[in-house]
N, C-alpha and C. Protein backbone atom coordinates (compact mmCIF):
# COMPACT_ATOMS: atom_id res chain seq x y z
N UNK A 1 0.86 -1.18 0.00
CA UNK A 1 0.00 0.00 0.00
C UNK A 1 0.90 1.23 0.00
N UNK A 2 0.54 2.16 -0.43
CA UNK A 2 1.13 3.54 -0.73
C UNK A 2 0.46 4.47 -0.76
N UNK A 3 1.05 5.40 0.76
CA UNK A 3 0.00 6.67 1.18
C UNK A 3 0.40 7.81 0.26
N UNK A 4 0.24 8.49 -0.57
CA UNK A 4 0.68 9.80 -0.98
C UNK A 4 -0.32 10.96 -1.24
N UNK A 5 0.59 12.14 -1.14
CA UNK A 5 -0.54 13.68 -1.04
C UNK A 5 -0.50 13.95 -0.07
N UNK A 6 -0.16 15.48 -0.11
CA UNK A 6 -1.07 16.36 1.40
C UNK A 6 -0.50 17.65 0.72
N UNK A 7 -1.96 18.51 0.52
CA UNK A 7 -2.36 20.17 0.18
C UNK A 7 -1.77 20.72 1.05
N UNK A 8 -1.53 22.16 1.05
CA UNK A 8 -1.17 22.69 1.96
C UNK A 8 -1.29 24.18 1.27
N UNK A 9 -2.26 24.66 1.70
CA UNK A 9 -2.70 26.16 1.20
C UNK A 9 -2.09 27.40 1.99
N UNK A 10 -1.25 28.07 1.34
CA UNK A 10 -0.91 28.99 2.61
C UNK A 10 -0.73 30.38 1.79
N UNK A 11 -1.97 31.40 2.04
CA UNK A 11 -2.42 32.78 1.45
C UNK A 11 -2.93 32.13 -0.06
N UNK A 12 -2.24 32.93 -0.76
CA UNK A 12 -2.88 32.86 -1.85
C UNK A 12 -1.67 31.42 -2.87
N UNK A 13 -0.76 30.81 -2.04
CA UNK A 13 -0.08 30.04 -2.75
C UNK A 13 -0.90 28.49 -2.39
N UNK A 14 -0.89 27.63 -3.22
CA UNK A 14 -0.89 26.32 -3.03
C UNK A 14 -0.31 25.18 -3.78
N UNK A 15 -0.12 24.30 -2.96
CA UNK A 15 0.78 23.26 -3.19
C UNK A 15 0.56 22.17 -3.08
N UNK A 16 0.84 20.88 -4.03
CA UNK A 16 0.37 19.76 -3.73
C UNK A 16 1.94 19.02 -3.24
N UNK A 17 2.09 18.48 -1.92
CA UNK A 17 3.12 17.73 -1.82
C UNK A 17 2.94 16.17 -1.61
N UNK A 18 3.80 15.44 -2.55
CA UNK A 18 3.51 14.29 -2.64
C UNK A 18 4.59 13.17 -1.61
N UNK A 19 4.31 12.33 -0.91
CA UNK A 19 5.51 11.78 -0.28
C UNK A 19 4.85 10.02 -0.59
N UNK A 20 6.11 9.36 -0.90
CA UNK A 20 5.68 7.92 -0.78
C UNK A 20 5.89 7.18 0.54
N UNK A 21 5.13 6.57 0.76
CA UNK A 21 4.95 5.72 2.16
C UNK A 21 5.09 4.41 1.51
N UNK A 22 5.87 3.17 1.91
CA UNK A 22 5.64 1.85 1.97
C UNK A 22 5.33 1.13 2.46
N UNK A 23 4.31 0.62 2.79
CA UNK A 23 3.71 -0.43 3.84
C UNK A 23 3.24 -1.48 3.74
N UNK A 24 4.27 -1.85 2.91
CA UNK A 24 4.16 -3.79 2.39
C UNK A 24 4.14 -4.29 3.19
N UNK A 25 4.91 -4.39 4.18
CA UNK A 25 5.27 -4.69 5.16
C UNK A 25 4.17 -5.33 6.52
N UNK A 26 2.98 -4.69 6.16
CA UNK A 26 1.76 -4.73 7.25
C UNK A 26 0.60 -5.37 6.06
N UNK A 27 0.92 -5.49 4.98
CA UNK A 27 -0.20 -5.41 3.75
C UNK A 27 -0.85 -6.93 4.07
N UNK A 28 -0.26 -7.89 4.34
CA UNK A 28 -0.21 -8.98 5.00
C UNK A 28 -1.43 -9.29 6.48
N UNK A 29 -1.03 -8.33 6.96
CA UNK A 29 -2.37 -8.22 8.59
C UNK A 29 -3.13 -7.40 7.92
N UNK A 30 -3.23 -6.63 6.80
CA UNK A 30 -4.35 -6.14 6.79
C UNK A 30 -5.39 -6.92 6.22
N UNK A 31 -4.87 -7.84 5.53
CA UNK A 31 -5.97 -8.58 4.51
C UNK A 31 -6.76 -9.80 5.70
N UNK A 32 -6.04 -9.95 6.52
CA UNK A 32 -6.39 -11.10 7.59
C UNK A 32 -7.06 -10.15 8.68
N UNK A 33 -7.49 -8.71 8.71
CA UNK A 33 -8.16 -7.73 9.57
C UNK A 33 -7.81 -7.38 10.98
N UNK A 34 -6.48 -7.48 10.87
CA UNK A 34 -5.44 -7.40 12.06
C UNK A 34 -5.07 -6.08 12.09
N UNK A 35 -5.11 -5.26 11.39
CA UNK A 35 -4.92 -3.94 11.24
C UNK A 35 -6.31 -2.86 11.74
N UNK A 36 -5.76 -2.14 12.62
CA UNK A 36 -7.11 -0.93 13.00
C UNK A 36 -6.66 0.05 11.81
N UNK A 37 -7.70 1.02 10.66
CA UNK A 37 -7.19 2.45 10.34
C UNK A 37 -7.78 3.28 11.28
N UNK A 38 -7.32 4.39 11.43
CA UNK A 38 -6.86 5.67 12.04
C UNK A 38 -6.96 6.90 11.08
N UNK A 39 -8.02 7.94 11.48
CA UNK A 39 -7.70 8.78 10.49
C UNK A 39 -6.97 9.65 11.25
N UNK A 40 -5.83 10.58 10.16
CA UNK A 40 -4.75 10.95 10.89
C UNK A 40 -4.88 12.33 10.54
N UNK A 41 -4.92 13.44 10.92
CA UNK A 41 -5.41 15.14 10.44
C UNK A 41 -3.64 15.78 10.63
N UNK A 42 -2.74 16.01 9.35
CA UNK A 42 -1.71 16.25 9.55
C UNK A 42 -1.74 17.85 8.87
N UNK A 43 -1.35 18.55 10.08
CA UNK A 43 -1.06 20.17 9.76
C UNK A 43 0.03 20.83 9.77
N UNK A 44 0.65 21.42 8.70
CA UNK A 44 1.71 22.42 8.83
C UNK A 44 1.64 23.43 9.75
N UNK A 45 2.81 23.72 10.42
CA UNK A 45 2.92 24.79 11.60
C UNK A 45 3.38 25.86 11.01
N UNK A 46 3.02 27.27 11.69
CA UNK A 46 4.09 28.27 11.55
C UNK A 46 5.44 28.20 11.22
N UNK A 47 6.03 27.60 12.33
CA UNK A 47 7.28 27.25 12.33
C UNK A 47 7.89 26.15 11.34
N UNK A 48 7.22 25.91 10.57
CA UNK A 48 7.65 25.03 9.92
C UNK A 48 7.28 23.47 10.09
N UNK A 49 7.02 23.14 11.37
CA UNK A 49 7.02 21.80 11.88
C UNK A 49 5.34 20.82 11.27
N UNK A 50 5.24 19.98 11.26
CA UNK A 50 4.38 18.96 11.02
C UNK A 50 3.79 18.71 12.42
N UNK A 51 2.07 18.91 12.47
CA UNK A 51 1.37 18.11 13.51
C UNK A 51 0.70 17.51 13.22
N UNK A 52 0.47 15.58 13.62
CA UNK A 52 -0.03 15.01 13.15
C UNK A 52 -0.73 14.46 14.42
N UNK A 53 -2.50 14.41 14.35
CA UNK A 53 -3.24 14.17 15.49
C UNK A 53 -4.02 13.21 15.43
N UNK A 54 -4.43 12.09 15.44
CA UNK A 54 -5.67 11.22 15.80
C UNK A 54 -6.58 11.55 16.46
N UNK A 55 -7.67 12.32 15.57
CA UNK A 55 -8.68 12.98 16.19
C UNK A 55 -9.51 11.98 17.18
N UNK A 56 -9.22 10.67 17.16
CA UNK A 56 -10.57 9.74 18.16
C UNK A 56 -9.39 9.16 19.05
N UNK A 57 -8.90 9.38 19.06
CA UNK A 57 -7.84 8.96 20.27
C UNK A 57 -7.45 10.27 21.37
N UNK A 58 -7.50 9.94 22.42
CA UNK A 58 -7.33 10.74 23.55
C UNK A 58 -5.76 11.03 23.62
N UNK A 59 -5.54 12.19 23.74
CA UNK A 59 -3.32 13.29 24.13
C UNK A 59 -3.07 11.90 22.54
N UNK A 60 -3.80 11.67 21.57
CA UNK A 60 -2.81 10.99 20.64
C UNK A 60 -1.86 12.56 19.66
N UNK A 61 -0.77 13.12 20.01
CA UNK A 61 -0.70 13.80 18.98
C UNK A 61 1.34 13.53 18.66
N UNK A 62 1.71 14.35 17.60
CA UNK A 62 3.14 14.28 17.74
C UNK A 62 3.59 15.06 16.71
N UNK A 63 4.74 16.22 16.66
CA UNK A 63 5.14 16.99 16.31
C UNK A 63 6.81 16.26 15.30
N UNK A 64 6.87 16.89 14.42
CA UNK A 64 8.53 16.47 13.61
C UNK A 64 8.45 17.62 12.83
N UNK A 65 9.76 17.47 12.10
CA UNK A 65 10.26 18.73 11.22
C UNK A 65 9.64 18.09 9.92
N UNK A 66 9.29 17.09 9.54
CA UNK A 66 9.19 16.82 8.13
C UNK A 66 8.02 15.80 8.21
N UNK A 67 6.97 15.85 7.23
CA UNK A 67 5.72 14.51 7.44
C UNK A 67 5.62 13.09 7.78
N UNK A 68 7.01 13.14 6.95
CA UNK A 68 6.95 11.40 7.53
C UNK A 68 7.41 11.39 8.50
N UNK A 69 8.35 12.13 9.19
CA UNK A 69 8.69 11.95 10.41
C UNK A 69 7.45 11.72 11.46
N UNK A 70 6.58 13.14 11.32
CA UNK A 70 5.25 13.34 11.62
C UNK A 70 4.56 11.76 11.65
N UNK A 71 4.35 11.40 10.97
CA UNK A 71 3.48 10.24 10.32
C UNK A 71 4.18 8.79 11.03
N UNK A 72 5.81 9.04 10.96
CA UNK A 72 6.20 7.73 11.87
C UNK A 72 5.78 7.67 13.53
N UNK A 73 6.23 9.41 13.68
CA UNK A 73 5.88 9.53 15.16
C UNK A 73 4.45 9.00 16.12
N UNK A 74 3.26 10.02 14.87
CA UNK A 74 2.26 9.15 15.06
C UNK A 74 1.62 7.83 15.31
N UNK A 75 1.99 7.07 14.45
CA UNK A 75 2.48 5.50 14.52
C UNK A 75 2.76 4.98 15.63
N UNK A 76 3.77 5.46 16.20
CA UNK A 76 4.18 4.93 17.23
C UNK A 76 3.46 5.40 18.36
N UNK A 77 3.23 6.68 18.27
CA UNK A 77 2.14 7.28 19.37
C UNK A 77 0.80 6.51 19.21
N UNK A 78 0.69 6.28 18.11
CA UNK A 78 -0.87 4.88 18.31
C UNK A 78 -0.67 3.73 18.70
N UNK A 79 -0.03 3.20 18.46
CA UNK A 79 0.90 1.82 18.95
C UNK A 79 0.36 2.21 21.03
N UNK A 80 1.48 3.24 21.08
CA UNK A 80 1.40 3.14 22.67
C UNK A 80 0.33 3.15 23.09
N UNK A 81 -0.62 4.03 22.67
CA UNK A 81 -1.91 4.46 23.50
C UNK A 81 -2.94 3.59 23.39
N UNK A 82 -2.95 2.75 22.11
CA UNK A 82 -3.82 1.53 22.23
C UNK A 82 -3.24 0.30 23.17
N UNK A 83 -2.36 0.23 23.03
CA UNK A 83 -2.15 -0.82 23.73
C UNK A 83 -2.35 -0.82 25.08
N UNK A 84 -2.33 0.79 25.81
CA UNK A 84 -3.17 0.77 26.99
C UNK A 84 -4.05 0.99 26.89
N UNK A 85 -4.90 1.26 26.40
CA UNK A 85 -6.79 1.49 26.20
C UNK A 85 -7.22 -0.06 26.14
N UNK A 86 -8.42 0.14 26.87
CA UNK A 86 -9.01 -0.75 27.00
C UNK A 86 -10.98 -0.49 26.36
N UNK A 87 -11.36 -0.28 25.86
CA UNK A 87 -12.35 -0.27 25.12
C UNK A 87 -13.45 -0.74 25.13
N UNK A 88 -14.64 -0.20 26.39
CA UNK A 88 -15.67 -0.91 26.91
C UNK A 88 -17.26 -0.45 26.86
N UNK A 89 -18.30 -1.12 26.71
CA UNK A 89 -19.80 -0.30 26.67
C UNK A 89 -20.42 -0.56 28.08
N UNK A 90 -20.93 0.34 28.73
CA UNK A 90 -21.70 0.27 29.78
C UNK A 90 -22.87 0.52 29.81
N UNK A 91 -23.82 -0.28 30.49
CA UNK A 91 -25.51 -0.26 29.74
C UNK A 91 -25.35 0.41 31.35
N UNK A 92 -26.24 1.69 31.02
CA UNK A 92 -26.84 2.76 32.24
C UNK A 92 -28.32 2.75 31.79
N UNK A 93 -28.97 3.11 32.94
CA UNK A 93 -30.42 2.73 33.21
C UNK A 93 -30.68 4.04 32.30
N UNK A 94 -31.77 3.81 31.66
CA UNK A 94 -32.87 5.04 30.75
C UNK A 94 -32.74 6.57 31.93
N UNK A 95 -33.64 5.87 32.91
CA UNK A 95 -33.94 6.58 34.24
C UNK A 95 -33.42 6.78 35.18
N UNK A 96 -32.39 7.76 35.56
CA UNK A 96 -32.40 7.36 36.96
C UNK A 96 -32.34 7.06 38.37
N UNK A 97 -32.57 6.95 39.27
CA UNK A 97 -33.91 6.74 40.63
C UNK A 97 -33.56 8.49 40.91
N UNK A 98 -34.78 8.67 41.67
CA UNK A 98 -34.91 9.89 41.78
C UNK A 98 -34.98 9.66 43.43
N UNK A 99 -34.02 10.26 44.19
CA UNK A 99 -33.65 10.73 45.93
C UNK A 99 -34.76 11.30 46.39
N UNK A 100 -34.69 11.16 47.53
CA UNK A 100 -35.90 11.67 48.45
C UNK A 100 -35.82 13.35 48.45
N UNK A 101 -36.60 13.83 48.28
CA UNK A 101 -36.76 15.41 48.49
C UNK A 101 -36.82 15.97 49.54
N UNK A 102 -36.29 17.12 50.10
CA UNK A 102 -36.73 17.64 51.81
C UNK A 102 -38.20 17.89 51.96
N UNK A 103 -38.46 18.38 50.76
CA UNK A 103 -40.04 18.79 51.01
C UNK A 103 -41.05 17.76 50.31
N UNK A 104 -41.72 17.13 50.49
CA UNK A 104 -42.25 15.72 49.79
C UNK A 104 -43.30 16.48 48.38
N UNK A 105 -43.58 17.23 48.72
CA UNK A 105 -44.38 18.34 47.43
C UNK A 105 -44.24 19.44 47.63
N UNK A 106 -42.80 19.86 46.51
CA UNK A 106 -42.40 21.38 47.05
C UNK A 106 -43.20 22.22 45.86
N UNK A 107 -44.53 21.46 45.00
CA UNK A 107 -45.01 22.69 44.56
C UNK A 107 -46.52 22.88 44.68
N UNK A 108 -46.56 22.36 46.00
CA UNK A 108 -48.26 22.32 46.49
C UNK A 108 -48.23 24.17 46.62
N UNK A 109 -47.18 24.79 46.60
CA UNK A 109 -48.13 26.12 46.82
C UNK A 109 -47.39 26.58 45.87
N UNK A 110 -47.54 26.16 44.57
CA UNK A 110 -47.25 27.39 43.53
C UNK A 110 -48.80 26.97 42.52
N UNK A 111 -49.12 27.48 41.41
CA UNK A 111 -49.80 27.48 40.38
C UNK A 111 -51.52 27.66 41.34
N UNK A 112 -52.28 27.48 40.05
CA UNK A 112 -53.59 27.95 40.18
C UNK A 112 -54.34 27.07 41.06
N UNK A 113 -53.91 25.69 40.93
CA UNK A 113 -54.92 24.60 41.37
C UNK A 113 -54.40 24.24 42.77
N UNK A 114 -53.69 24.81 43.61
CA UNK A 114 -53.15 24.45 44.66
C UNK A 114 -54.43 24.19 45.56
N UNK A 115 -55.35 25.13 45.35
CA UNK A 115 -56.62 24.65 46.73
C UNK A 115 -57.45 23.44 46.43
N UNK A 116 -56.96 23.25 44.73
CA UNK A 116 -57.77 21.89 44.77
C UNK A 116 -57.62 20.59 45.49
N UNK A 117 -59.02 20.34 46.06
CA UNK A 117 -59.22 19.17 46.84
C UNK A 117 -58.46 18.19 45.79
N UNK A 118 -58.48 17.55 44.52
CA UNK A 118 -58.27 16.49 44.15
C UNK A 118 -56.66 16.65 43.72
N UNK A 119 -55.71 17.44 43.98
CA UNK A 119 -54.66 17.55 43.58
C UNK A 119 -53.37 16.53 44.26
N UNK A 120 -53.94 16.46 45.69
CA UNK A 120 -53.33 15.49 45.85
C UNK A 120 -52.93 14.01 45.41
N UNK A 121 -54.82 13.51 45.11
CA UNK A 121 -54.86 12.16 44.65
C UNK A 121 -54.26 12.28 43.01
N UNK A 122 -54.43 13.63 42.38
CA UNK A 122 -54.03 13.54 41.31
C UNK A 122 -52.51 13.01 41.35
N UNK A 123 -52.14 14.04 41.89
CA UNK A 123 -50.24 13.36 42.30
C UNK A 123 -49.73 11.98 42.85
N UNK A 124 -50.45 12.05 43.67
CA UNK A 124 -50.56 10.16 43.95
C UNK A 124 -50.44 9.06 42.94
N UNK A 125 -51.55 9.40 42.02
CA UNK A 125 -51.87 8.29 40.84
C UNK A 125 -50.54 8.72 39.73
N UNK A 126 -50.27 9.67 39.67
CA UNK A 126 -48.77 9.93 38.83
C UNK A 126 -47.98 9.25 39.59
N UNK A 127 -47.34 9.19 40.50
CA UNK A 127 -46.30 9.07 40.91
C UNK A 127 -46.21 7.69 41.23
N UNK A 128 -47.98 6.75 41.66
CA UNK A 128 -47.67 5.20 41.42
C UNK A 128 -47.37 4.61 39.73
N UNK A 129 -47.96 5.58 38.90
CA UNK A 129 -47.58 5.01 37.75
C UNK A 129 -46.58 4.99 37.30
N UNK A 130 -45.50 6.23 37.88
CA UNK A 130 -44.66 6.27 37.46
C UNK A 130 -43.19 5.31 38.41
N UNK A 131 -43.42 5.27 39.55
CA UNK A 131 -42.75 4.04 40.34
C UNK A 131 -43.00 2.94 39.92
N UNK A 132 -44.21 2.53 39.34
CA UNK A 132 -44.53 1.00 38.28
C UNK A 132 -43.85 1.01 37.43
N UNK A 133 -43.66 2.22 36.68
CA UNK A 133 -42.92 1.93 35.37
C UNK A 133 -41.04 1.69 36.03
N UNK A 134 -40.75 2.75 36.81
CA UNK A 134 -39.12 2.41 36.98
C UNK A 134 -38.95 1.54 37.54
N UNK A 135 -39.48 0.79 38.75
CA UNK A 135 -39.11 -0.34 39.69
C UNK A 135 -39.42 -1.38 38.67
């Protein structure tokens, strides 16, 4: 496989620079799906320097004077950081439980219907339906 290209627009000049990558070498695990890709966002600096970042990887980044350097560094900066990541799903409840309140109905005295006699039972019948549904 052979990576080449990267634009690099700077004012009104632009440039296509081409670099060859060889990676025969891995071409082998990739066909057997042993290989993760990585998309890699590589930016020219002010200073001249190459930053190359793995936007889905967490502190994945690494700085060189020249791209491939950039691009090896990276590499190896993915190498490390996967190999400590560990990569897991955690099923969390929809809902969930709601703590006891200090005041058991802190809005019996706001809105219009507060003197209503049936407001209580109204709240009642909500609140068993709704403890049926979470428990």
């Amino acid at each position: 496989m052979v990576l080449t290209g990267l634009q690099i627009q700077s004012g009104t000049e632009k440039a296509l620079i081409s670099h060859r990558f060889n990676f025969d070498d891995v071409s082998d695990l990739s066909e057997r799906g042993e290989i993760m890709k990585y998309t890699i966002f590589i930016t020219q600096e002010n200073q001249g320097k190459f930053h190359a970042m793995a936007q889905n990887l967490p502190n994945c980044h690494a700085y060189a004077q020249t791209r491939h350097e950039a691009l090896k560094a990276i590499r190896e900066t993915i190498t490390q950081v996967v190999n400590r990541i560990e990569m897991i799903q955690l099923d969390i409840p929809t809902q969930p439980k709601v703590g006891q309140l200090l005041d058991e109905t802190p809005w019996q005295w706001f809105g219009a219907f507060k003197e209503d006699p049936t407001w209580g039972a109204l709240f009642d019948e909500i609140e068993l339906k709704r403890n049926s549904q979470v428990g």
